[in-house]
PDB file of N, CA and C in Angstrom:
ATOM      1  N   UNK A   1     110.327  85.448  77.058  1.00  0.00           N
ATOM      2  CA  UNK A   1     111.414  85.404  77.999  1.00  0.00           C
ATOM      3  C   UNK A   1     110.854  84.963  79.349  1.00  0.00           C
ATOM      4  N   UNK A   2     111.835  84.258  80.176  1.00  0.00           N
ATOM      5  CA  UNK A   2     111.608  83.684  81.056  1.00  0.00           C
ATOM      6  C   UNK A   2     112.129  84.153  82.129  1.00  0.00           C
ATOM      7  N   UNK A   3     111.091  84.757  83.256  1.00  0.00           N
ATOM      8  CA  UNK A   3     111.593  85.946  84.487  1.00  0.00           C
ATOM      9  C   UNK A   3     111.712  84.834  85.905  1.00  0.00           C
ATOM     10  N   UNK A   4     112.120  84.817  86.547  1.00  0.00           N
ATOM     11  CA  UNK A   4     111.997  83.817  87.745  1.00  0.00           C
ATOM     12  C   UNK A   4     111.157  84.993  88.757  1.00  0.00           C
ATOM     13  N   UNK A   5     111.340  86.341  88.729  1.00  0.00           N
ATOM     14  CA  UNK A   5     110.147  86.506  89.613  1.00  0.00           C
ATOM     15  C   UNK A   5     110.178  88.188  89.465  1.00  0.00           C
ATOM     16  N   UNK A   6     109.237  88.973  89.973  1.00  0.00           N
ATOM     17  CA  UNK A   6     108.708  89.994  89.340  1.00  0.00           C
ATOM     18  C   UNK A   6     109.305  91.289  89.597  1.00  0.00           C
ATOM     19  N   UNK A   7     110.531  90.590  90.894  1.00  0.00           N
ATOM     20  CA  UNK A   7     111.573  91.841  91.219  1.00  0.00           C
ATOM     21  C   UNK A   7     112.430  91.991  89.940  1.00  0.00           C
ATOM     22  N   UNK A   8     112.631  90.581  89.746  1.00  0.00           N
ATOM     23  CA  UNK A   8     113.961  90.382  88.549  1.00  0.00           C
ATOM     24  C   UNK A   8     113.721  91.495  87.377  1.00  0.00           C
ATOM     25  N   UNK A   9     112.325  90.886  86.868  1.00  0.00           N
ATOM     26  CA  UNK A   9     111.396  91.740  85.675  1.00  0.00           C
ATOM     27  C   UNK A   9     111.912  92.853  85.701  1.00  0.00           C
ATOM     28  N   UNK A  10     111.292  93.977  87.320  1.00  0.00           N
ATOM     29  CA  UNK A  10     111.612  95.387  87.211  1.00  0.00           C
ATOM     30  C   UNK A  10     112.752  95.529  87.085  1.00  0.00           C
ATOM     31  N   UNK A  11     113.697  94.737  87.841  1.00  0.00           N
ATOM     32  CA  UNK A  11     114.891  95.280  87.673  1.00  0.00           C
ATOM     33  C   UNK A  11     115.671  95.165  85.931  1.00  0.00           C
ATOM     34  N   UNK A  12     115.224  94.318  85.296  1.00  0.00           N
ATOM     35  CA  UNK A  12     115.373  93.969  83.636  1.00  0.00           C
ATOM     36  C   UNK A  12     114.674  95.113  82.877  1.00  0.00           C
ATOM     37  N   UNK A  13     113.563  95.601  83.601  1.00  0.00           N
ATOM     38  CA  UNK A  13     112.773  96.451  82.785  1.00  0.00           C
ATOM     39  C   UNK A  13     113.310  98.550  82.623  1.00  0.00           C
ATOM     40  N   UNK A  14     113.949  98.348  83.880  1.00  0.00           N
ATOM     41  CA  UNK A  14     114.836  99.458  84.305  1.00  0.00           C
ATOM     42  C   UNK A  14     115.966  99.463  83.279  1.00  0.00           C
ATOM     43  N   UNK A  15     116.115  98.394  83.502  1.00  0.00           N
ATOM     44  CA  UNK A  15     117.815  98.876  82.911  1.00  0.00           C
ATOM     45  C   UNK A  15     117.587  98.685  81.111  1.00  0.00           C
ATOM     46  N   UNK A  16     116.858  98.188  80.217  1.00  0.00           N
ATOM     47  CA  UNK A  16     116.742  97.807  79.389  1.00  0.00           C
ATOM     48  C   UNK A  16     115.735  99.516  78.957  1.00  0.00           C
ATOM     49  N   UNK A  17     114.702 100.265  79.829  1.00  0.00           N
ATOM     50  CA  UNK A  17     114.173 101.290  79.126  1.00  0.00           C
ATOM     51  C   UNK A  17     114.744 102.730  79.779  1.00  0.00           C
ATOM     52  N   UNK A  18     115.159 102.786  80.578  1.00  0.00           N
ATOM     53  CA  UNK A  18     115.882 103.974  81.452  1.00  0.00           C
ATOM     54  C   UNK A  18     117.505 103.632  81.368  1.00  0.00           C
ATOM     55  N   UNK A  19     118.209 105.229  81.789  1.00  0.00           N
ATOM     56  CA  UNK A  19     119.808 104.854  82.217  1.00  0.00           C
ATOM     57  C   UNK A  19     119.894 105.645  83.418  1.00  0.00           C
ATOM     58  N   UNK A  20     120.729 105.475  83.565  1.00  0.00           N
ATOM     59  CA  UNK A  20     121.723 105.390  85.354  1.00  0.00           C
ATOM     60  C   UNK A  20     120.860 107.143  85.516  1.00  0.00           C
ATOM     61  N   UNK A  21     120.693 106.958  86.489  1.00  0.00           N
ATOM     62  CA  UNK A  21     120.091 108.469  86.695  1.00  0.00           C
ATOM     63  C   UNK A  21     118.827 109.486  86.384  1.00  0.00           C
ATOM     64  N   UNK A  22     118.364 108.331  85.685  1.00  0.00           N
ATOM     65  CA  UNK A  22     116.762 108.434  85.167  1.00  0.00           C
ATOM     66  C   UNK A  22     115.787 108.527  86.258  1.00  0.00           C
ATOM     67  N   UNK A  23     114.583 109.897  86.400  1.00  0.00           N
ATOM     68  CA  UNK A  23     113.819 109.295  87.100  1.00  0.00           C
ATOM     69  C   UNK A  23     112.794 108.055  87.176  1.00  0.00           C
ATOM     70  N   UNK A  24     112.661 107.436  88.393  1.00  0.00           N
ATOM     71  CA  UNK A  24     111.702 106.425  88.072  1.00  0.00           C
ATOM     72  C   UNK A  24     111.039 106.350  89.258  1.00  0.00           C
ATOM     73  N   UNK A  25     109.865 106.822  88.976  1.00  0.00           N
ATOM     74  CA  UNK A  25     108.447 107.019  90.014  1.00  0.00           C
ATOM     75  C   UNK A  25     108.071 105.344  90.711  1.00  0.00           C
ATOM     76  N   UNK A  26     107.379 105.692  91.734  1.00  0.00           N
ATOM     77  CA  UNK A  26     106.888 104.767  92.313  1.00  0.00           C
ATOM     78  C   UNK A  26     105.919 105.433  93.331  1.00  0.00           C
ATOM     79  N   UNK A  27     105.173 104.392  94.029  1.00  0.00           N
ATOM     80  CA  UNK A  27     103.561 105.536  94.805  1.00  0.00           C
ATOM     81  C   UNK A  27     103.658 104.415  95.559  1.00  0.00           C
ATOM     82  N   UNK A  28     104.314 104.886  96.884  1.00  0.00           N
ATOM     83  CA  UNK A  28     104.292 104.315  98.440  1.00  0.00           C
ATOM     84  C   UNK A  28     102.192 104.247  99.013  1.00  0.00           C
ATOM     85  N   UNK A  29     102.213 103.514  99.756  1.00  0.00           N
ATOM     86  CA  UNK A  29     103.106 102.349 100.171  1.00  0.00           C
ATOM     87  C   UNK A  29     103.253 101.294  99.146  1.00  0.00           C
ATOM     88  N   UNK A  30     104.074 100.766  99.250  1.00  0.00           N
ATOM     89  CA  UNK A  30     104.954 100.244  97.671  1.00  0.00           C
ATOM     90  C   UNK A  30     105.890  98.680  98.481  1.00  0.00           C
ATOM     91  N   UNK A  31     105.977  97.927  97.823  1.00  0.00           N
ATOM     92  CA  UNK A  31     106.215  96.878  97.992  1.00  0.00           C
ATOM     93  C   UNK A  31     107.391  97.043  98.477  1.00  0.00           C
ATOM     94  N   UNK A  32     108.606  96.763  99.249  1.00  0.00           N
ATOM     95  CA  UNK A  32     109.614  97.072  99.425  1.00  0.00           C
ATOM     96  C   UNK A  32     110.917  96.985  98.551  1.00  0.00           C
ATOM     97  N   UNK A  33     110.833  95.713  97.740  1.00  0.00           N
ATOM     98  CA  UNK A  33     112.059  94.914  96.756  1.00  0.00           C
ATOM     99  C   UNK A  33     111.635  96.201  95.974  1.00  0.00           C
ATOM    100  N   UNK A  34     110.531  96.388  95.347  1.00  0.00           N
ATOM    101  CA  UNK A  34     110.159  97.134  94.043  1.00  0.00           C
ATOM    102  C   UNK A  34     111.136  98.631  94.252  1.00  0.00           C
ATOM    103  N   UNK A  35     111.326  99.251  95.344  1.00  0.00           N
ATOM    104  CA  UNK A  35     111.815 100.632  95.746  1.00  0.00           C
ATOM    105  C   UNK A  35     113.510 100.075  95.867  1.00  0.00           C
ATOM    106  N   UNK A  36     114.117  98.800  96.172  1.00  0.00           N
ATOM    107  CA  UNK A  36     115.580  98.511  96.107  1.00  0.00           C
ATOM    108  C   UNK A  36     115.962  98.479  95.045  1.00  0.00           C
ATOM    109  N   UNK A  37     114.711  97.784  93.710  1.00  0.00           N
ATOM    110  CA  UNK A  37     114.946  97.494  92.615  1.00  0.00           C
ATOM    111  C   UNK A  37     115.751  98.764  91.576  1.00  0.00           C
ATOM    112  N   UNK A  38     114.761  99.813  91.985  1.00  0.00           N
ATOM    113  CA  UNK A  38     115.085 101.144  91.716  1.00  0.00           C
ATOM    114  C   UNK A  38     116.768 102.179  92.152  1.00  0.00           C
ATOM    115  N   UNK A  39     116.945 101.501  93.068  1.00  0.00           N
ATOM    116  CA  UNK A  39     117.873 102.108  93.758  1.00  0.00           C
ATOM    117  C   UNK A  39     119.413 101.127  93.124  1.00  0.00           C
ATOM    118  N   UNK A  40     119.272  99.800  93.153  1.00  0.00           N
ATOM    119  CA  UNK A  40     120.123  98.986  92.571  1.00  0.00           C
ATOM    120  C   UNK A  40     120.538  99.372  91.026  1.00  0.00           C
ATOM    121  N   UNK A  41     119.376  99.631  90.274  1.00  0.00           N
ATOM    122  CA  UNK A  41     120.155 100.223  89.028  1.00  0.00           C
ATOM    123  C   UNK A  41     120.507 101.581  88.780  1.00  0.00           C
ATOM    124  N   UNK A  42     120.529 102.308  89.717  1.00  0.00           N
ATOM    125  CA  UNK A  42     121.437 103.351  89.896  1.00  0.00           C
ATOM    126  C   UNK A  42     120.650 104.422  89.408  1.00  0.00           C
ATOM    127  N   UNK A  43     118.631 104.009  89.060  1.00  0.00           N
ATOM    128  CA  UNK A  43     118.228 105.421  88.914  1.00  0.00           C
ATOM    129  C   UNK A  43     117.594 105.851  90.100  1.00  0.00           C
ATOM    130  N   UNK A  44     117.066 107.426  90.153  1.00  0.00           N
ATOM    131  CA  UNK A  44     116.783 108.492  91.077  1.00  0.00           C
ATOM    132  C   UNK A  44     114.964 107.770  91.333  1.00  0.00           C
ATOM    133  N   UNK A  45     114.857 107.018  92.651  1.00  0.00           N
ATOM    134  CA  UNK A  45     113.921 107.373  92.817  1.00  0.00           C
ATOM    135  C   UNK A  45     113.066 108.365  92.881  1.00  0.00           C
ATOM    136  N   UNK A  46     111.579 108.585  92.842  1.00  0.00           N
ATOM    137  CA  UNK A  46     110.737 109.552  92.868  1.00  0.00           C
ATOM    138  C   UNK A  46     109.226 109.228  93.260  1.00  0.00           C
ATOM    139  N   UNK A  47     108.762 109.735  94.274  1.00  0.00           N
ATOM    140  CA  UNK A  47     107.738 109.292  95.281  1.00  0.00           C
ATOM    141  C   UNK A  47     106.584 110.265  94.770  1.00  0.00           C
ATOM    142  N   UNK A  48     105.283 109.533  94.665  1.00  0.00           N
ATOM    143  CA  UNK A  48     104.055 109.953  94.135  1.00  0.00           C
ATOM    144  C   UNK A  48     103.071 109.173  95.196  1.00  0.00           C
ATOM    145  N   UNK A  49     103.149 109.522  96.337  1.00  0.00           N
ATOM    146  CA  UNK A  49     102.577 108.530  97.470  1.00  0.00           C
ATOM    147  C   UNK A  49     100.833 108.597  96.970  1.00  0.00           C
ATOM    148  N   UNK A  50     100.261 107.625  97.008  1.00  0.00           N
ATOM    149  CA  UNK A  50      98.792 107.221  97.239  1.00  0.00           C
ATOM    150  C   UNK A  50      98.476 108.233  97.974  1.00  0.00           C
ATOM    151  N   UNK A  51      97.007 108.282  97.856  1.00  0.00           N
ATOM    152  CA  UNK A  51      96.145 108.728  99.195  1.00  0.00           C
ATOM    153  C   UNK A  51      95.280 107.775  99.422  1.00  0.00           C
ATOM    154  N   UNK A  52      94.934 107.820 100.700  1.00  0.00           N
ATOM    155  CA  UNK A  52      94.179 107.039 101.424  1.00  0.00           C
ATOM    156  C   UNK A  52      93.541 107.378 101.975  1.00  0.00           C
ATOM    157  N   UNK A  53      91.941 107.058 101.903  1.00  0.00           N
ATOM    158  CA  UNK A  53      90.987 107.480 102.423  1.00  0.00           C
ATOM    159  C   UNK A  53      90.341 107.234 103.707  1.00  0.00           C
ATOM    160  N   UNK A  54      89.070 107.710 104.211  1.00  0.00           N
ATOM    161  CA  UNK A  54      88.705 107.379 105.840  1.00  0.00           C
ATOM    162  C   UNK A  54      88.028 106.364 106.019  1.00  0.00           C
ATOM    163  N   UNK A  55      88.479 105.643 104.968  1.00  0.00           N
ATOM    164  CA  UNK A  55      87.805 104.090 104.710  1.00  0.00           C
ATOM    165  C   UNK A  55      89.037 102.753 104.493  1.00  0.00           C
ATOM    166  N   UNK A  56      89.967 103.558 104.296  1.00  0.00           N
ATOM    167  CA  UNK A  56      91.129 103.043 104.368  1.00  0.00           C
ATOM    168  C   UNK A  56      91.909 102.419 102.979  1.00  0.00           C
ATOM    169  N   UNK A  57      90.957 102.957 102.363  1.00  0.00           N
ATOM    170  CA  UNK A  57      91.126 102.594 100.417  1.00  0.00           C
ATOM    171  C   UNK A  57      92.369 103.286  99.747  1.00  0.00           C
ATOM    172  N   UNK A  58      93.034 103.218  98.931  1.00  0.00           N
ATOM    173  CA  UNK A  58      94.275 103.969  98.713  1.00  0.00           C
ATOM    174  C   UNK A  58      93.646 104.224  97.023  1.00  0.00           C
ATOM    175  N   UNK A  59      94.132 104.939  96.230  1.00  0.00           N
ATOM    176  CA  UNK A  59      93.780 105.717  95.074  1.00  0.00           C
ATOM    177  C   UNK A  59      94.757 106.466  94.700  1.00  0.00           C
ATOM    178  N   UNK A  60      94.981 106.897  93.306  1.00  0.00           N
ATOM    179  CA  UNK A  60      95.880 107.624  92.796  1.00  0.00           C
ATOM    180  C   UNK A  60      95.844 108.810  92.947  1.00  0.00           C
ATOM    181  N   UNK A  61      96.808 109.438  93.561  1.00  0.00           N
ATOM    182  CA  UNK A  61      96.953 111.424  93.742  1.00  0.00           C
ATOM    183  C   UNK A  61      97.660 111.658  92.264  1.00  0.00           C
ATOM    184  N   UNK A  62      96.649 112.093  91.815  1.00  0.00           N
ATOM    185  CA  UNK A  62      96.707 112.449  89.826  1.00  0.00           C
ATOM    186  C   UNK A  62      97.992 113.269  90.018  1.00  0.00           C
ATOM    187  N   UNK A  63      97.636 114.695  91.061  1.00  0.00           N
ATOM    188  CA  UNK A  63      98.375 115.925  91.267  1.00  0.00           C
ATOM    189  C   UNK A  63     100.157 115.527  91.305  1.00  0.00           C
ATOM    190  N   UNK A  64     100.242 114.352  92.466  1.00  0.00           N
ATOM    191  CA  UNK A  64     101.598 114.144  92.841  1.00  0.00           C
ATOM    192  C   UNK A  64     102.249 113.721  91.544  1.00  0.00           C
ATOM    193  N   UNK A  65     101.760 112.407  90.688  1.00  0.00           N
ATOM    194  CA  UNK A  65     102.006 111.577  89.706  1.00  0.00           C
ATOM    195  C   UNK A  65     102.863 112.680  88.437  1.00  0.00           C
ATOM    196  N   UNK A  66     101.478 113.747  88.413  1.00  0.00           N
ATOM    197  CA  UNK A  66     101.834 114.956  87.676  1.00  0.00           C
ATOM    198  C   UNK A  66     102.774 115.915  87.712  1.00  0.00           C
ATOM    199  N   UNK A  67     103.217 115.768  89.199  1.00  0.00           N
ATOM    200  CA  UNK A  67     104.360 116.788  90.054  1.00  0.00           C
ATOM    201  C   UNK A  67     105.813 116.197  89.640  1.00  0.00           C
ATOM    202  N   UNK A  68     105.618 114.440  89.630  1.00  0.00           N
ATOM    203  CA  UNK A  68     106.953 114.015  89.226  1.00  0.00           C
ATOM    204  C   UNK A  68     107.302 113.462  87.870  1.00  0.00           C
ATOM    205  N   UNK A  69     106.290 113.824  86.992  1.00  0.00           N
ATOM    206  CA  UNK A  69     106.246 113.321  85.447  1.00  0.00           C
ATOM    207  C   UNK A  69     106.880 115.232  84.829  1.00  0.00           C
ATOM    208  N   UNK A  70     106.695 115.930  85.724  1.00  0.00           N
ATOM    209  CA  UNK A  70     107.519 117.102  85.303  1.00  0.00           C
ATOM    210  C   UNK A  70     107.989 117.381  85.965  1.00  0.00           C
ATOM    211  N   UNK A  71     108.794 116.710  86.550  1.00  0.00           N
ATOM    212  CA  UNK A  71     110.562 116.940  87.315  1.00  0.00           C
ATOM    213  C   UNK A  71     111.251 115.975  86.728  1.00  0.00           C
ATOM    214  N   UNK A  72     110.927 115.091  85.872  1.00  0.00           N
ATOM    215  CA  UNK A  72     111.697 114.384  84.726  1.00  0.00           C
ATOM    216  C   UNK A  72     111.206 112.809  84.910  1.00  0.00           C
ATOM    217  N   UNK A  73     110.273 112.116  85.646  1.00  0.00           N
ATOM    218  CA  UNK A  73     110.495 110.980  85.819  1.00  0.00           C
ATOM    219  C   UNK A  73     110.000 110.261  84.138  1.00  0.00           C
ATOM    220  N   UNK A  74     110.979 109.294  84.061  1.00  0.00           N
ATOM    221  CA  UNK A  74     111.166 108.427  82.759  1.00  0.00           C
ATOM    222  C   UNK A  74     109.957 107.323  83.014  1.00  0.00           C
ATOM    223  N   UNK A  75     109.939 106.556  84.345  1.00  0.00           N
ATOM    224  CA  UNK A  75     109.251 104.918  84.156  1.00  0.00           C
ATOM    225  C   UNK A  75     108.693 105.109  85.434  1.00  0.00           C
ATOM    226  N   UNK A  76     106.938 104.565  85.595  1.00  0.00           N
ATOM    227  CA  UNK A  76     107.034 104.196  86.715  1.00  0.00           C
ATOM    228  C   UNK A  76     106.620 102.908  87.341  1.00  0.00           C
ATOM    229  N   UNK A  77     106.845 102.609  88.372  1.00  0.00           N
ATOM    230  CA  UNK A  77     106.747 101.138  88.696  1.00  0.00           C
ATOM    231  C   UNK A  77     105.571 101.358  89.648  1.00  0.00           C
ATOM    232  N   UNK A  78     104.204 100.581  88.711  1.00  0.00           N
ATOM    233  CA  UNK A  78     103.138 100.564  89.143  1.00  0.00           C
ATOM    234  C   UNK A  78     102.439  99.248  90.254  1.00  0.00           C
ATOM    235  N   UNK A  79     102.472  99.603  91.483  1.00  0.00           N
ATOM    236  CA  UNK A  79     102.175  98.524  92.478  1.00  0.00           C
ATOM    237  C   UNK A  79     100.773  98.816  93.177  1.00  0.00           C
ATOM    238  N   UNK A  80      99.866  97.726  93.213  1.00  0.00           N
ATOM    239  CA  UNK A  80      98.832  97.887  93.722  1.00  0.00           C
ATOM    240  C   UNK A  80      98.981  97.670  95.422  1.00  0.00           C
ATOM    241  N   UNK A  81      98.488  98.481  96.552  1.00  0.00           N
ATOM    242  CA  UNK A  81      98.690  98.028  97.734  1.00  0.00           C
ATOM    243  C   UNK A  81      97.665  97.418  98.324  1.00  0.00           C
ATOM    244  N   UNK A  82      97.628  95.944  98.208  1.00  0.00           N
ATOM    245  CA  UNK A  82      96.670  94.696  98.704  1.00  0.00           C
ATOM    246  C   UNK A  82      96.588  94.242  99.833  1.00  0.00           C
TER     247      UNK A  82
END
C-alpha cells in the first residue's frame, strides 16, 4: 500500500488497529501532527514523556511507558526526537 506521508500512515494505522476511545500512548517531545493524528481519530491520548538527560540526550522512562500500558493504552506511536 501506498501512504503519501507518515502522518497519513498513523492516522490509517489508528483507525484500522484501535477504536474511538482507545488509549494510544505517545512520549513527548513528540512530533506535533503525530499527537493531532491521535486526537483526530477520536482516541484518548496518553503521555509517557522521555527523559532527558544533563547532556541533553532523551531515553525511554520504562516506569511512565509502564504507568500507561496499565491504565489501558492499546497502540503507541513511537517517535524518535532528532
Amino acid at each position: 500500500m501506498m501512504i503519501p506521508c507518515v502522518v497519513t500512515g498513523i492516522r490509517l494505522a489508528l483507525l484500522a488497529l484501535t477504536k474511538p476511545g482507545d488509549g494510544v500512548m505517545i512520549q513527548s517531545p513528540v512530533y506535533g501532527p503525530f499527537r493531532f493524528s491521535v486526537e483526530a481519530t477520536e482516541r484518548r491520548l496518553m503521555d509517557a514523556p522521555l527523559k532527558r538527560d544533563d547532556t541533553g540526550r532523551y531515553s525511554m522512562d520504562l516506569d511512565a511507558v509502564e504507568k500507561q500500558l496499565q491504565a489501558g493504552a492499546k497502540a503507541l506511536v513511537l517517535c524518535n526526537p532528532h
